[in-house]
N, C-alpha and C. Protein backbone atom coordinates (compact mmCIF):
# COMPACT_ATOMS: atom_id res chain seq x y z
N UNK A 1 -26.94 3.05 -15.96
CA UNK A 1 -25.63 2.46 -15.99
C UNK A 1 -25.43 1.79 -17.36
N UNK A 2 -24.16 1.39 -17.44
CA UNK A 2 -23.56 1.38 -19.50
C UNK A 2 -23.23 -0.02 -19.10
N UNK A 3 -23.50 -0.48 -20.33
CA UNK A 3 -22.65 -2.00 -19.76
C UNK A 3 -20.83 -1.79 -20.31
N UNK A 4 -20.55 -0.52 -20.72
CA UNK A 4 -19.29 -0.27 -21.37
C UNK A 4 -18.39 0.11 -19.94
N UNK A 5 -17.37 -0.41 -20.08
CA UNK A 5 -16.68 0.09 -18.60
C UNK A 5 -15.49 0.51 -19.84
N UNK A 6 -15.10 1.89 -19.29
CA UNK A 6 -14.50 3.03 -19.64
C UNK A 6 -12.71 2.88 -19.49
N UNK A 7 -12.63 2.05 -18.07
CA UNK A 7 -11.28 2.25 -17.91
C UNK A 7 -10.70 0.84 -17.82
N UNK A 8 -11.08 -0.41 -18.36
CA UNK A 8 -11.09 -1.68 -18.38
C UNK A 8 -9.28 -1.66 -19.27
N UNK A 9 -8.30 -2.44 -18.30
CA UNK A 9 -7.42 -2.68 -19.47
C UNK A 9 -6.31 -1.57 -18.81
N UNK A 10 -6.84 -0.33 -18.11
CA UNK A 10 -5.69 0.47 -18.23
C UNK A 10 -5.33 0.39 -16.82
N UNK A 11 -3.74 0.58 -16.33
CA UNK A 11 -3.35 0.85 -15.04
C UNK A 11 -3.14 2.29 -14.99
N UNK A 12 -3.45 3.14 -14.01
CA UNK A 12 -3.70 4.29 -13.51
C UNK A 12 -2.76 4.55 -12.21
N UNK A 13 -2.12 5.73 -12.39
CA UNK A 13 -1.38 6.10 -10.97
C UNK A 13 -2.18 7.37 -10.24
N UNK A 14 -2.44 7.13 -9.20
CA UNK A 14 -3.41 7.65 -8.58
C UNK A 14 -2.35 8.64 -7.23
N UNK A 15 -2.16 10.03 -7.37
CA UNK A 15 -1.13 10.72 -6.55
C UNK A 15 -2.11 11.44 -5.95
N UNK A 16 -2.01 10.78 -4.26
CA UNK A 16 -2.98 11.40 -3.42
C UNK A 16 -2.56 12.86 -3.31
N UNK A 17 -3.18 14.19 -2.92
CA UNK A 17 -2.73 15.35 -2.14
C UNK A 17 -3.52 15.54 -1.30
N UNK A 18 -4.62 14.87 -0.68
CA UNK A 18 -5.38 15.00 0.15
C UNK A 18 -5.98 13.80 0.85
N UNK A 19 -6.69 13.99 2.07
CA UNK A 19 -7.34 12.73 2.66
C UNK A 19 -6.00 11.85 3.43
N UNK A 20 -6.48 10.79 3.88
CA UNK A 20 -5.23 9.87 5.01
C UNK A 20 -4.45 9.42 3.93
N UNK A 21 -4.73 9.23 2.72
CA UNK A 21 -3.44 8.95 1.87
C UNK A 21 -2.37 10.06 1.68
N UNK A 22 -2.42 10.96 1.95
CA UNK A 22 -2.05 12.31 1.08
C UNK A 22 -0.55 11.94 1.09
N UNK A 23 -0.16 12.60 0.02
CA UNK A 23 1.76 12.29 -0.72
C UNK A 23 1.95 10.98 -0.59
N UNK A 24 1.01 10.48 -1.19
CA UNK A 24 1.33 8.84 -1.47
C UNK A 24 0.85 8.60 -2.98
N UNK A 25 1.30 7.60 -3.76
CA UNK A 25 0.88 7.49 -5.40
C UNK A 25 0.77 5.58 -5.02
N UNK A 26 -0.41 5.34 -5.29
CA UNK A 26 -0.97 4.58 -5.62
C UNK A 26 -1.42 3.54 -7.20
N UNK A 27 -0.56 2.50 -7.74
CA UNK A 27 -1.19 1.90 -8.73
C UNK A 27 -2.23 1.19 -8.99
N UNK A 28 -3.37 1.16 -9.60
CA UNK A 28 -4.69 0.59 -9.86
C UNK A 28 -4.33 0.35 -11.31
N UNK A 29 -4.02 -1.40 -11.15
CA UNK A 29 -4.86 -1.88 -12.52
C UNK A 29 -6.26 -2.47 -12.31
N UNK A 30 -6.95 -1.52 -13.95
CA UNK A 30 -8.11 -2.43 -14.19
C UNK A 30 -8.22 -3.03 -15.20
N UNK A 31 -8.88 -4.00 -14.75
CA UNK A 31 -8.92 -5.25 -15.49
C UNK A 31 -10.56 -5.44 -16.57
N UNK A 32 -10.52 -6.12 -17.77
CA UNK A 32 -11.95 -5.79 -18.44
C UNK A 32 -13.06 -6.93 -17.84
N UNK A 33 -12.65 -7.94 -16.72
CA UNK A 33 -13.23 -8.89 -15.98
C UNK A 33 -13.89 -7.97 -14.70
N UNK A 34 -13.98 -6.93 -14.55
CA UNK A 34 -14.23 -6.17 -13.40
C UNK A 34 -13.63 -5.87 -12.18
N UNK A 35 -12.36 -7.15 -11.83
CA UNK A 35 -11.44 -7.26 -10.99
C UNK A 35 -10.32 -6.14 -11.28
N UNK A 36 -9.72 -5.48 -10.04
CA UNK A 36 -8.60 -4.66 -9.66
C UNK A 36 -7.16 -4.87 -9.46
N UNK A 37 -6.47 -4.57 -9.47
CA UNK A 37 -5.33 -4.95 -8.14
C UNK A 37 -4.50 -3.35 -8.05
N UNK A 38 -4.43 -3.21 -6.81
CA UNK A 38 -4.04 -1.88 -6.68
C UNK A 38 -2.34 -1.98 -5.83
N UNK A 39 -1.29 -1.26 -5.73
CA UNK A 39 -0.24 -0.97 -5.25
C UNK A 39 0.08 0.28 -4.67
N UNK A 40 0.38 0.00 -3.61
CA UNK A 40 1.35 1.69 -2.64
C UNK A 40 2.32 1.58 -3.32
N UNK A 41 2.94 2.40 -3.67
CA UNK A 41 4.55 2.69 -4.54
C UNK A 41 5.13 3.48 -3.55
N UNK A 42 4.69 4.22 -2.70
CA UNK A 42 5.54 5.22 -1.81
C UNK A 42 4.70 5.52 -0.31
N UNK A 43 5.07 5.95 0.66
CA UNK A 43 4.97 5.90 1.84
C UNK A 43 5.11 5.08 3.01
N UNK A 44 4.73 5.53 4.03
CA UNK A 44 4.60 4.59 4.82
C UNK A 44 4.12 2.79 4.34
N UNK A 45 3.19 2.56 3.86
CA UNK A 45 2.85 1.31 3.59
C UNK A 45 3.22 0.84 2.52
N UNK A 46 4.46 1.98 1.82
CA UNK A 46 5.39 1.38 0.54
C UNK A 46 5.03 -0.32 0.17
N UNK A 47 4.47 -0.49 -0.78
CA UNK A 47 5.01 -2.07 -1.21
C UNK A 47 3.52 -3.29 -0.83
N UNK A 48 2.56 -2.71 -0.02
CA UNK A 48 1.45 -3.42 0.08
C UNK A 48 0.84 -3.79 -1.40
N UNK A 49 -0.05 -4.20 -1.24
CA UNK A 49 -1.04 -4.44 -2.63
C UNK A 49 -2.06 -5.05 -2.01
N UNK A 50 -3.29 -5.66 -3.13
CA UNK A 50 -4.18 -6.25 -2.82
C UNK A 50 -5.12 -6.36 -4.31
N UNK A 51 -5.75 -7.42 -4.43
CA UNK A 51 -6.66 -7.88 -5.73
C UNK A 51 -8.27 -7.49 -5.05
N UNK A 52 -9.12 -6.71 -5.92
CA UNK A 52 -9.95 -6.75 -5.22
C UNK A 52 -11.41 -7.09 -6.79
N UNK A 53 -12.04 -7.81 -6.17
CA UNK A 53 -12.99 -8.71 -7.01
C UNK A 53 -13.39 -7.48 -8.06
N UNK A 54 -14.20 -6.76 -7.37
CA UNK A 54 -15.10 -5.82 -8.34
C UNK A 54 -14.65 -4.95 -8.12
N UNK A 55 -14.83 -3.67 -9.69
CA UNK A 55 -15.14 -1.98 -9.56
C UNK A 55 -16.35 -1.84 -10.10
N UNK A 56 -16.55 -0.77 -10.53
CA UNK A 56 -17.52 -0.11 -11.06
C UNK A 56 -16.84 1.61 -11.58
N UNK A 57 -16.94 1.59 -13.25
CA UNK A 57 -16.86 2.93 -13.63
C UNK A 57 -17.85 2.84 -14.99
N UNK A 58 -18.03 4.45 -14.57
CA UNK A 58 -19.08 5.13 -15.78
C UNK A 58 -18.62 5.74 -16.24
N UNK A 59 -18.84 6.53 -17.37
CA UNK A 59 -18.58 7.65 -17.87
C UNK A 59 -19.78 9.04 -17.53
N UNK A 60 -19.16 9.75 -17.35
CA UNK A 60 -20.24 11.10 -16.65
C UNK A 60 -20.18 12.01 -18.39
N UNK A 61 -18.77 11.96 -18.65
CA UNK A 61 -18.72 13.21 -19.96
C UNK A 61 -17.64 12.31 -20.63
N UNK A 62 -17.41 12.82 -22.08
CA UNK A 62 -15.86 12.63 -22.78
C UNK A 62 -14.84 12.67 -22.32
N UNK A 63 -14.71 13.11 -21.05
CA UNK A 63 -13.36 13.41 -20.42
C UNK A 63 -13.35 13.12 -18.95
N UNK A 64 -14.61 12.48 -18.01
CA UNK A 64 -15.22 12.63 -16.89
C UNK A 64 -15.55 11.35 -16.99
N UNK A 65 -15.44 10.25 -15.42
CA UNK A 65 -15.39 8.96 -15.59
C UNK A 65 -15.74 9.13 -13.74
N UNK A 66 -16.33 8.31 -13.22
CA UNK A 66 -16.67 8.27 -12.09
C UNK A 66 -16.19 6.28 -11.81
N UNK A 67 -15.47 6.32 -10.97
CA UNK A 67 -14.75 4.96 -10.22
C UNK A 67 -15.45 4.10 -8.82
N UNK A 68 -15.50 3.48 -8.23
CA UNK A 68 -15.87 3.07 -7.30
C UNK A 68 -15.55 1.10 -6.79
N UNK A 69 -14.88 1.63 -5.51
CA UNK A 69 -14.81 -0.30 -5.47
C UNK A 69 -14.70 -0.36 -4.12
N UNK A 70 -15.00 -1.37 -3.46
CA UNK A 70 -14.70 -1.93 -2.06
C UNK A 70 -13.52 -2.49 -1.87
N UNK A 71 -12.20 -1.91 -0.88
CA UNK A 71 -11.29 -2.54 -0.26
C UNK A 71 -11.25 -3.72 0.73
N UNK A 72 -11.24 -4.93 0.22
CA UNK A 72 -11.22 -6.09 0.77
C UNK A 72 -10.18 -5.79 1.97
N UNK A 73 -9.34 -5.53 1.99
CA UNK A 73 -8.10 -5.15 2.40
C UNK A 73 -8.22 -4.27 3.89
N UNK A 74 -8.66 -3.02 3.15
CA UNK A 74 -8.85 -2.20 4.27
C UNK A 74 -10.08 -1.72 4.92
N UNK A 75 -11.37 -2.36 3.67
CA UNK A 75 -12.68 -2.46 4.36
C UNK A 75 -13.19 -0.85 3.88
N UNK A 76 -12.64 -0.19 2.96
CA UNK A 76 -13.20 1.29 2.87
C UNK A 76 -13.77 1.17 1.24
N UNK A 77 -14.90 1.84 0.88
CA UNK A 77 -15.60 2.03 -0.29
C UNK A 77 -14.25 3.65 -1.11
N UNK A 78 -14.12 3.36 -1.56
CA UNK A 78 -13.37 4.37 -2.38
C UNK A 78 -14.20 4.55 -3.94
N UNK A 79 -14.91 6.10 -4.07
CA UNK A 79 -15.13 6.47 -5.46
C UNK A 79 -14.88 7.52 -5.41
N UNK A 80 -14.43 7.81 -6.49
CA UNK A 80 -13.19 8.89 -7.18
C UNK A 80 -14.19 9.43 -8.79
N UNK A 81 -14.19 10.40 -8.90
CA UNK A 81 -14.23 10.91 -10.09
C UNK A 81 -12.82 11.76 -10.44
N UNK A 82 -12.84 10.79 -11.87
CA UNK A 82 -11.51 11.50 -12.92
C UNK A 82 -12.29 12.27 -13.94
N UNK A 83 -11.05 13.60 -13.98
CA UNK A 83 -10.89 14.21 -15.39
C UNK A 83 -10.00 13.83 -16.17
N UNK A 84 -10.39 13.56 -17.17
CA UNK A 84 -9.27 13.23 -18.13
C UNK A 84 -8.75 14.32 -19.30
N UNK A 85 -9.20 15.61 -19.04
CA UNK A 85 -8.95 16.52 -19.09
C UNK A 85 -7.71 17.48 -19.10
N UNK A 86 -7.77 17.18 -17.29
CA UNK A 86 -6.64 17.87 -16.52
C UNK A 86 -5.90 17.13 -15.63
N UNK A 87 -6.62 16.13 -15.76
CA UNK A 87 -5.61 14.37 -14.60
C UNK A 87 -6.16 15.06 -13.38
N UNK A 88 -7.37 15.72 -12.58
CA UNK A 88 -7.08 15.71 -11.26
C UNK A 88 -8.53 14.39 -11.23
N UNK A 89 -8.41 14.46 -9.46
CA UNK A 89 -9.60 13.59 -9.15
C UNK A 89 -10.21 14.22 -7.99
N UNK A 90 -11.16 13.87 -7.55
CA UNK A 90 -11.41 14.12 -6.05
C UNK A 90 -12.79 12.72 -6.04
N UNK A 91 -12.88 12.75 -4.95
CA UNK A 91 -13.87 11.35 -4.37
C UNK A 91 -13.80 10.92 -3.09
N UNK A 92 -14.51 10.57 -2.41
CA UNK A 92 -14.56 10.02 -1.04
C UNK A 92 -14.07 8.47 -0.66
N UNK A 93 -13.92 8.14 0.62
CA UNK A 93 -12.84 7.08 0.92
C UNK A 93 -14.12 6.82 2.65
N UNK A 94 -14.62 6.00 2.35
CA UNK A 94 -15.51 5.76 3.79
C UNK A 94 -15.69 4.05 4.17
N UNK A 95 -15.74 3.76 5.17
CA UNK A 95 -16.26 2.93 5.92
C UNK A 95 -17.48 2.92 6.71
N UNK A 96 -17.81 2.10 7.82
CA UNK A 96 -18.86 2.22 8.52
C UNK A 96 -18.43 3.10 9.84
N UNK A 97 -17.56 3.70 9.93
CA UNK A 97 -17.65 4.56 11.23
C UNK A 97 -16.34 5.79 10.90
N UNK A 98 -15.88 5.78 9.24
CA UNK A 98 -15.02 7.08 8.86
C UNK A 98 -15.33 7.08 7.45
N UNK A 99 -15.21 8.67 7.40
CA UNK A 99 -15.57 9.02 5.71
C UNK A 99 -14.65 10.44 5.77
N UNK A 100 -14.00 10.30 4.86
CA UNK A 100 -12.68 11.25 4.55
C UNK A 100 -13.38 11.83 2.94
N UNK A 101 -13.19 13.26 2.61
CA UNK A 101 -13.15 13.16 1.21
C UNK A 101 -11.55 13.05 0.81
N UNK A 102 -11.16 12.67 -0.31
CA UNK A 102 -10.06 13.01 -0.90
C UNK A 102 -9.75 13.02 -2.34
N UNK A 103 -8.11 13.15 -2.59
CA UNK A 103 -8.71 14.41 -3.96
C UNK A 103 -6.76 13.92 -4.16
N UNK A 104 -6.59 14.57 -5.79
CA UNK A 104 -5.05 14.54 -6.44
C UNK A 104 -5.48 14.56 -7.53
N UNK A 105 -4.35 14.43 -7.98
CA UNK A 105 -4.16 14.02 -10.03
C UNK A 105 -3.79 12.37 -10.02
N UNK A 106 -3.76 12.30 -11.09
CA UNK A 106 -3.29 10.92 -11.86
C UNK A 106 -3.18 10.75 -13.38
N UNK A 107 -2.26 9.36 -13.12
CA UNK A 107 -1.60 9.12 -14.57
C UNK A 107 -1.56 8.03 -15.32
């Protein structure tokens, strides 16, 4: 692990097409303190949010970044690997008794 965090500073729109989010776009700012705060922009739960203490991202390649954080909120581990490439993602979304993979682009 790097002590460089990759995506510190930037907000990211995260457009589900798969998993229990799917056709929903999601905002994640990250912050260079390690703290989150993420937003529903569309769907059903339009307009929620939540601050969540810690992430964790690496870099895998030049263009390849692997994400990960615990939802205070909803109690689910969410890590996502981005291309920054081609904007898609895919990554899993689990708790202690459900684990979904899921997957989109982002911006």
């Amino acid at each position: 692990m790097t002590d460089e965090n990759p995506i510190a500073g930037k907000t990211l729109r995260w457009i589900w097409t798969s998993g229990p989010t799917a056709n929903q776009t999601h905002e994640h700012e990250f912050r260079a303190d390690g703290t989150m705060t993420w937003r529903i922009l569309d769907g059903p739960s339009q307009g929620k949010s939540g601050d969540e203490k810690k992430y964790a991202a690496e870099k895998v390649t030049d263009d390849v970044y692997v994400v990960s954080y615990l939802s205070q909120h909803s109690k689910f581990t969410v890590t996502v690997v981005l291309n920054f490439e081609n904007h898609q993602m895919v990554g899993f979304a689990s708790n202690e008794t459900q684990w979904h993979p899921i997957g989109g682009r982002f911006e």
